[in-house]
Protein backbone atom coordinates (compact mmCIF):
# COMPACT_ATOMS: atom_id res chain seq x y z
CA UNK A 1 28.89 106.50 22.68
CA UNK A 2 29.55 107.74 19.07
CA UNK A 3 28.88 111.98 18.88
CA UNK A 4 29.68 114.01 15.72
CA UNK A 5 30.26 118.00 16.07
CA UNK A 6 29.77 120.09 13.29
CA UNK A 7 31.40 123.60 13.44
CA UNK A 8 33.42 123.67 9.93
CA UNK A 9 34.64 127.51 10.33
CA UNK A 10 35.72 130.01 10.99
CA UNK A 11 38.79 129.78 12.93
CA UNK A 12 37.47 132.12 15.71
CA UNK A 13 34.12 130.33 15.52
CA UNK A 14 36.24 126.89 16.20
CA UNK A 15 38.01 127.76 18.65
CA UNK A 16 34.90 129.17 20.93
CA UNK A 17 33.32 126.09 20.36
CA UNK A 18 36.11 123.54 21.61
CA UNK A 19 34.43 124.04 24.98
CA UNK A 20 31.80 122.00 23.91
CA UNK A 21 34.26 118.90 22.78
CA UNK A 22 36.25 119.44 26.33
CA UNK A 23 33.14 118.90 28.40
CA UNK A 24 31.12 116.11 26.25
CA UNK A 25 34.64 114.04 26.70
CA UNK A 26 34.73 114.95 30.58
CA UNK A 27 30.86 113.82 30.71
CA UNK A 28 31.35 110.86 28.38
CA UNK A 29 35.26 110.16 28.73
CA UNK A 30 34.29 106.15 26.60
CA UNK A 31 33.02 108.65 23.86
CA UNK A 32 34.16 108.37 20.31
CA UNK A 33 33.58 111.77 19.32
CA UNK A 34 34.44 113.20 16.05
CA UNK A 35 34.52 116.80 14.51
CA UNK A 36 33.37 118.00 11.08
CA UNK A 37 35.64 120.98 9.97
CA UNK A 38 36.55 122.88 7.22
CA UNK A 39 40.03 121.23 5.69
CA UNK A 40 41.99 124.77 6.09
CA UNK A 41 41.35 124.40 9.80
CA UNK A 42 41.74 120.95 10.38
CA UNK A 43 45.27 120.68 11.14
CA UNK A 44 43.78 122.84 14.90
CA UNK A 45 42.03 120.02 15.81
CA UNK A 46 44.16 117.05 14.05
CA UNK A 47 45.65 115.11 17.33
CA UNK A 48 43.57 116.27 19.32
CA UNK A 49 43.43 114.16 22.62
CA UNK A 50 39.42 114.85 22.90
CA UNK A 51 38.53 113.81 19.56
CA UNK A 52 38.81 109.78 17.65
CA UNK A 53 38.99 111.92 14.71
CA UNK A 54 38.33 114.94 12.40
CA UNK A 55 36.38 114.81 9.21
CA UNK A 56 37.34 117.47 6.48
CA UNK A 57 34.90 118.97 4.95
CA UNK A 58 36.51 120.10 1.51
CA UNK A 59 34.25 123.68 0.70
CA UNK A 60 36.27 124.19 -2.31
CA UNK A 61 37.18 121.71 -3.90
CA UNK A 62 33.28 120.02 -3.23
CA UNK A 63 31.90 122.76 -4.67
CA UNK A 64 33.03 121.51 -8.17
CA UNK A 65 30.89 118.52 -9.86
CA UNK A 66 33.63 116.66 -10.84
CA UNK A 67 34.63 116.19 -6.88
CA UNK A 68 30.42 115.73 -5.76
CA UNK A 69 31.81 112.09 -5.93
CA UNK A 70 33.99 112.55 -2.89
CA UNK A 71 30.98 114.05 -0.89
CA UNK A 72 28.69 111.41 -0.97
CA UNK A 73 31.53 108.78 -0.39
CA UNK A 74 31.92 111.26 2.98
CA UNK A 75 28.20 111.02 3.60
CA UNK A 76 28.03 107.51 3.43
CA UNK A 77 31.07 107.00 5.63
CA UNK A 78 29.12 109.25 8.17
CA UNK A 79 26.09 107.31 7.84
CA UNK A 80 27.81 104.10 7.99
CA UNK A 81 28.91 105.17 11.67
CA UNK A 82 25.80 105.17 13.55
CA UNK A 83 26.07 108.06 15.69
CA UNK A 84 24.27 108.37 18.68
CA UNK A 85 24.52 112.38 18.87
CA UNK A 86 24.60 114.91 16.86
CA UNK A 87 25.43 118.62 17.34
CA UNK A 88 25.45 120.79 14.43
CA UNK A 89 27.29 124.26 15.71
CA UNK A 90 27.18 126.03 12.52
CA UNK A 91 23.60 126.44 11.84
CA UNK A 92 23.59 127.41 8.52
CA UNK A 93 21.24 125.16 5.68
CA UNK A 94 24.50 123.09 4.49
CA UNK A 95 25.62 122.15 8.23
CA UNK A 96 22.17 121.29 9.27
CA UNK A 97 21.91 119.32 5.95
CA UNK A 98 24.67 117.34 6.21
CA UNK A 99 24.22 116.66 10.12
CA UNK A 100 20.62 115.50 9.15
CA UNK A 101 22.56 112.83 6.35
CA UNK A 102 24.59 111.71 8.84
CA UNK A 103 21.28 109.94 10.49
CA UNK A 104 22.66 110.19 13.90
CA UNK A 105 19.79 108.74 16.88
CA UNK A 106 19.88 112.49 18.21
CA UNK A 107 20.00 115.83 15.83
CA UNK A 108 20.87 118.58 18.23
CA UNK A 109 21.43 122.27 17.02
CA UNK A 110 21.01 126.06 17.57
CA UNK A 111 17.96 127.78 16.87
CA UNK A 112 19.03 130.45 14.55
CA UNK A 113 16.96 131.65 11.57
CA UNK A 114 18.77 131.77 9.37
CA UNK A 115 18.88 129.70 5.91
CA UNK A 116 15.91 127.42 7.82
CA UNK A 117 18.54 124.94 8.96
CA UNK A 118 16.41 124.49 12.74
CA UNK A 119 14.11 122.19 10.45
CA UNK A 120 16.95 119.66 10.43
CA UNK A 121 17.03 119.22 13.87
CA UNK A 122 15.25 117.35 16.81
CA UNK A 123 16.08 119.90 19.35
CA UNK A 124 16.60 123.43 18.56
CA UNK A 125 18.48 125.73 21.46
CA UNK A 126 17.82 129.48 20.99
CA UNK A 127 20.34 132.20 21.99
CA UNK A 128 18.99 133.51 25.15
CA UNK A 129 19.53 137.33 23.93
CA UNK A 130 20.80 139.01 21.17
CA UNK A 131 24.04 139.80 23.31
CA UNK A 132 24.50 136.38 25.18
CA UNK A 133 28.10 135.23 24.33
CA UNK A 134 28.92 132.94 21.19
CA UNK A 135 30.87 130.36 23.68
CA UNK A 136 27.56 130.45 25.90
CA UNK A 137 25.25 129.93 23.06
CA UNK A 138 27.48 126.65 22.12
CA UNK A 139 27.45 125.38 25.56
CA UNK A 140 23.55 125.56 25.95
CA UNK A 141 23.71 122.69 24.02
CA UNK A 142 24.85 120.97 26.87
CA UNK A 143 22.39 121.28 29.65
CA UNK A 144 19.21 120.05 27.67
CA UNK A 145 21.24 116.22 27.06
CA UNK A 146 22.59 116.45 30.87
CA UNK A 147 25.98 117.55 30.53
CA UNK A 148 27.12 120.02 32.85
CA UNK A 149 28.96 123.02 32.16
CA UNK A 150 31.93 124.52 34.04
CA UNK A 151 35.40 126.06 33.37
CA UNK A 152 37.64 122.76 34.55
CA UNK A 153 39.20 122.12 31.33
CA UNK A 154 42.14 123.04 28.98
CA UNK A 155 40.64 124.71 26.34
CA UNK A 156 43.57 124.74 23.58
CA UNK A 157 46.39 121.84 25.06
CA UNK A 158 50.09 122.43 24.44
CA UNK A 159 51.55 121.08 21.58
CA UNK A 160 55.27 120.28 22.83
CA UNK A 161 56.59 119.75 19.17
CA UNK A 162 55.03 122.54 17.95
CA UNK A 163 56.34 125.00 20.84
CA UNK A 164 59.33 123.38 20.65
CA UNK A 165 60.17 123.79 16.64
CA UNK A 166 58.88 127.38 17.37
CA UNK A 167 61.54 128.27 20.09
CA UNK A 168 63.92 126.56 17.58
CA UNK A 169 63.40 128.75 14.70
CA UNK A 170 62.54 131.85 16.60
CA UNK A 171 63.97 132.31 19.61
CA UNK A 172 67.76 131.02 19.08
CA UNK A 173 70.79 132.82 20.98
CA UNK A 174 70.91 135.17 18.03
CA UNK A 175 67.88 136.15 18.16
CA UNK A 176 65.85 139.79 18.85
CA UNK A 177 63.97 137.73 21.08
CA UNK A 178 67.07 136.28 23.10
CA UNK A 179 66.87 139.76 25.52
CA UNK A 180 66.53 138.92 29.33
CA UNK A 181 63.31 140.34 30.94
CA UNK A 182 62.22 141.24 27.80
CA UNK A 183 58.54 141.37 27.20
CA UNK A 184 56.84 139.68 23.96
CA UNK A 185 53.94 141.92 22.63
CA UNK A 186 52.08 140.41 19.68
CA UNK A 187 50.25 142.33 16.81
CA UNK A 188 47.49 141.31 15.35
CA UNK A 189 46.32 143.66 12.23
CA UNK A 190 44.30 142.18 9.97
CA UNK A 191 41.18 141.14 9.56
CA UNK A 192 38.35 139.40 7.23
CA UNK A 193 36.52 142.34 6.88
CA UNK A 194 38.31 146.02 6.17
CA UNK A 195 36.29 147.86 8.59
CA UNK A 196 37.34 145.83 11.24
CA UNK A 197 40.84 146.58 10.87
CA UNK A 198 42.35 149.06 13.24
CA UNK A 199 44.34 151.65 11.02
CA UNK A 200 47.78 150.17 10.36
CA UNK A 201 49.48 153.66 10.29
CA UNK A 202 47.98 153.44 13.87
CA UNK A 203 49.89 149.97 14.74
CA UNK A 204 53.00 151.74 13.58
CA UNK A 205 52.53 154.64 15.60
CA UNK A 206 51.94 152.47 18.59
CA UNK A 207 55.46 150.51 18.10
CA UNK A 208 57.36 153.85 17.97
CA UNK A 209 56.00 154.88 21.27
CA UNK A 210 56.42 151.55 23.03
CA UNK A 211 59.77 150.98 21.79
CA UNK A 212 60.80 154.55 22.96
CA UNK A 213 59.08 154.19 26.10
CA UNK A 214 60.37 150.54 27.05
CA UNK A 215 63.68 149.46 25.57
CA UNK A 216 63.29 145.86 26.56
CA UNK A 217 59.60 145.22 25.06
CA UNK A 218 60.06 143.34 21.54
CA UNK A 219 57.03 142.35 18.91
CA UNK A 220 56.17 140.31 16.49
CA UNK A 221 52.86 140.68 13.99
CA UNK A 222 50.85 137.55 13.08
CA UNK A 223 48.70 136.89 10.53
CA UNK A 224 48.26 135.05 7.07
CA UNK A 225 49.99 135.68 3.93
CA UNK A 226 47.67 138.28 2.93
CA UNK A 227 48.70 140.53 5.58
CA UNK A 228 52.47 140.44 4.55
CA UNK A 229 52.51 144.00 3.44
CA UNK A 230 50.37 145.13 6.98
CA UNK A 231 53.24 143.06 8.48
CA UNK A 232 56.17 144.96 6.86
CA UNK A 233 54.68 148.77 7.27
CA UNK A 234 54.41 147.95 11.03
CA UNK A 235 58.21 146.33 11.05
CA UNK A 236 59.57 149.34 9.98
CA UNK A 237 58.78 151.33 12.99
CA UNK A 238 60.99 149.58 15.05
CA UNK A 239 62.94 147.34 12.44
CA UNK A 240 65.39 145.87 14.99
CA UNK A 241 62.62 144.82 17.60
CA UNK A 242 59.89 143.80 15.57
CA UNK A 243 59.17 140.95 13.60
CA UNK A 244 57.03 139.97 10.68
CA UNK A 245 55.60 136.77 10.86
CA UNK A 246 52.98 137.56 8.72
CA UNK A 247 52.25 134.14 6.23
CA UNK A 248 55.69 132.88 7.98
CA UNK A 249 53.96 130.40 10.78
CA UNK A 250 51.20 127.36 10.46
CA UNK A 251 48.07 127.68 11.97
CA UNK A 252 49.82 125.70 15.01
CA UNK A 253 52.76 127.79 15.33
CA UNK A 254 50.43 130.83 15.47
CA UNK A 255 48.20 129.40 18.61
CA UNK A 256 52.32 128.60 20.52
CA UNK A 257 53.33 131.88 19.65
CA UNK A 258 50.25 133.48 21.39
CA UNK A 259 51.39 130.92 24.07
CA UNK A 260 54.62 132.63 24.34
CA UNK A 261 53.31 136.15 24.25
CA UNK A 262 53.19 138.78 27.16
CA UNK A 263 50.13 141.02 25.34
CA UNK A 264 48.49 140.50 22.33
CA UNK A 265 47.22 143.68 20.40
CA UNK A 266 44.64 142.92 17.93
CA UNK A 267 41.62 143.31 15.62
CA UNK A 268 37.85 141.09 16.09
CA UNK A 269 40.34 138.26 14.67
CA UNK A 270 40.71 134.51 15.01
CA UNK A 271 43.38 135.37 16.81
CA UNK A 272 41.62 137.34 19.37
CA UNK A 273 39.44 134.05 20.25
CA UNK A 274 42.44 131.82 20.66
CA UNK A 275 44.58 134.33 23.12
CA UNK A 276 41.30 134.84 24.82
CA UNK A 277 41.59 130.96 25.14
CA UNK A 278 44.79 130.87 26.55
CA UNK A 279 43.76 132.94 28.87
CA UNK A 280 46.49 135.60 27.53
CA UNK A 281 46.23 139.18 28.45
CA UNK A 282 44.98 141.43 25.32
CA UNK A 283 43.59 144.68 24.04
CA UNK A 284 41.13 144.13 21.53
CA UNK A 285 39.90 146.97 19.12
CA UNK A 286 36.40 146.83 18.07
CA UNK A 287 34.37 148.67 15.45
CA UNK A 288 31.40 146.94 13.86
CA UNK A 289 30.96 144.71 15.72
CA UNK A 290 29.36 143.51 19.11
CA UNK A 291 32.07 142.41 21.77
CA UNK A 292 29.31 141.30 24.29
CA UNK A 293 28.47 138.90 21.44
CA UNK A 294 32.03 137.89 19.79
CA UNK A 295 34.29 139.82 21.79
CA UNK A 296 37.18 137.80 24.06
CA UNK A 297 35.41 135.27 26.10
CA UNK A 298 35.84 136.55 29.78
CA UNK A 299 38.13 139.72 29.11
CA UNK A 300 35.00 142.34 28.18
CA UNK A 301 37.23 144.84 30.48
CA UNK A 302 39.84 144.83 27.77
CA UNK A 303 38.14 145.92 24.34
CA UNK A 304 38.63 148.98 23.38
CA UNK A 305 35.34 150.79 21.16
CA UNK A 306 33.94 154.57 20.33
CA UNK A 307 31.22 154.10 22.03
CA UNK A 308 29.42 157.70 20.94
CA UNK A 309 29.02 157.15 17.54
CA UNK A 310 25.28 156.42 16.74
CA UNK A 311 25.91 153.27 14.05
CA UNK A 312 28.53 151.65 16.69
CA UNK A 313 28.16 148.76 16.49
CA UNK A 314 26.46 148.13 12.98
CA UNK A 315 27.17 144.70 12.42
CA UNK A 316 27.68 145.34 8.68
CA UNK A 317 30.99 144.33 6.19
CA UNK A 318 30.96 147.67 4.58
CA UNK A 319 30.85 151.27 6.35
CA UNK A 320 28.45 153.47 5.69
CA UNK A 321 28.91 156.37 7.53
CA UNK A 322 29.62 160.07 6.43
CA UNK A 323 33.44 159.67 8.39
CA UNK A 324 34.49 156.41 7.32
CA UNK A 325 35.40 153.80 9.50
CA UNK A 326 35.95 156.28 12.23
CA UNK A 327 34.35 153.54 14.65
CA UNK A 328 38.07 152.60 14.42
CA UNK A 329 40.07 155.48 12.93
CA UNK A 330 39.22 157.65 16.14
CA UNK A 331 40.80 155.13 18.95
CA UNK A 332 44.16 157.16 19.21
CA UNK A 333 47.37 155.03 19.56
CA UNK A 334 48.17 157.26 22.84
CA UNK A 335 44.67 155.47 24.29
CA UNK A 336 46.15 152.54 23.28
CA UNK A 337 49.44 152.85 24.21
CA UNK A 338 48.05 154.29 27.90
CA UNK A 339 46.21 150.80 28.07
CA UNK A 340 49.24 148.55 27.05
CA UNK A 341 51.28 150.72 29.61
CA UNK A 342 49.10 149.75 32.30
CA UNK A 343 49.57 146.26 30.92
CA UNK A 344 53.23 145.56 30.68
CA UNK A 345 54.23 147.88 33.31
């Protein structure tokens, strides 16, 4: 059996849908199945042992007519492999449209409104509620072709070259890291959109206190290049216990550093989804946004939100209200600290 996933982006949005690969290959463990991602992300999924292979999708650089070439040569090759299913994970007009190209026997996708891309499909699943879970909306795929759904599977597999090359350049005898019964608390402070991003004066704040309250505890803050500078302002509070990683580590290094980690502290990140994978303890600071919806998949009890506001959460980019970004702003570090206490204690 030949099946085709489509879920190009983002990395959060990947990540929640690998349960869907993990349980197709436990149903169908003959199946070729292949994966249809954005090429910044590919290198997640790239030797996978689930997956025959990974088709980039090249946003960018396709978006250009002097590359349109290269994307019908893609569709072709997609056409030319005779898929038997389909599942198009993305559900937005370009995923549906290329899923539909790819002329699989089955078209199978979520029934969101958006852009029209349900037309594509032969069977549309709806969301059961406005609040049921992304990773439970991508596995209801699953039911209506027979596939059952259950939690015996490693959602993100060690690397072992990875983790290894990581322990090499990180964690060497000379290293801040190299501190018996130390614990390894990871940062995560930025964020696609602004008003999602827990003050960073507020991530500082919360090193000082942990570092004065537990001598032993050592961090590191992850993120991409773009949040270098988020990176250093946090460093300084605690310069020799706290590392910037910031831009420093591949997408692969990030997910064996979360591996490594104790706590992770973080923002409605791609981040967030892959220590909530790992089944890593966290403390996740929402805003905007709905954690029933997108929060970490089976750790609800560990978001942190203002829950009195009236526009928490309004699912917008840009704050409106009169105080802004207070959603955020007005979660103390001393809450926060009191919760990573409880956590590392």
């Amino acid at each position: 059996m030949k099946i085709l996933l489509l879920k190009p982006s983002s990395l959060g949005d990947v990540v929640q849908a690998m349960p869907v690969l993990r349980l197709l290959k436990l149903h169908y463990p003959d199946s070729d199945i292949f994966w249809w991602i954005d090429s910044a992300l590919a290198p997640l999924l790239e030797g996978d042992p689930d997956l025959a292979g990974v088709i980039r999708f090249e946003r960018k650089r396709w978006a250009k007519p002097p590359h349109w070439p290269e994307m019908v040569s893609s569709i072709r090759w997609l056409r030319a492999q005779h898929f038997d299913l389909v599942i198009d994970l993305q559900c937005l007009a370009r995923s549906g449209a290329f899923a539909w190209l790819a002329n699989g026997k089955l078209l199978v996708g979520l029934d969101e409104v958006r852009e029209g891309a349900r037309g594509f499909y032969d069977l549309a699943v709806p969301r059961k509620s406005f609040h049921t879970h992304a990773v439970d909306w991508y596995l209801s795929v699953l039911p209506p072709l027979g596939v059952p759904v259950h939690k015996n599977f490693t959602w993100l597999p060690e690397r072992p070259a990875v983790a290894a090359e990581v322990k090499r350049k990180w964690f060497g005898p000379n290293s801040k890291f190299a501190v018996p019964d130390s614990k390894l608390i990871l940062l995560q402070p930025g964020a696609r959109w602004l008003n999602k991003r827990w003050p960073v004066e507020h991530f500082s704040e919360l090193v000082r206190r942990l570092g004065e309250k537990f001598p032993a505890v050592r961090f590191a803050v992850i993120g991409g290049k773009d949040d270098h500078l988020l990176g250093e302002i946090i460093a300084t509070a605690n310069p020799s216990r706290c590392l910037n990683l910031c831009g420093s580590t591949t997408l692969l290094e990030m997910v064996e550093w979360l591996r490594l980690a104790d706590l992770l502290v973080t923002n409605d990140t791609g981040p967030m989804h892959v220590a909530a994978a790992l089944d890593k303890p966290l403390i996740a600071l929402f805003g905007p946004t709905e954690p029933r919806r997108t929060g970490p998949y089976g750790q609800s009890e560990n978001v942190l939100r203002l829950e009195q506001l009236p526009c928490v959460p309004c699912m917008k980019s840009v704050c409106h209200f009169e105080n802004m970004e207070e959603c955020l702003r007005a979660i103390s570090p001393a809450a926060v600290f009191n919760r990573v206490a409880e956590k590392i204690s």
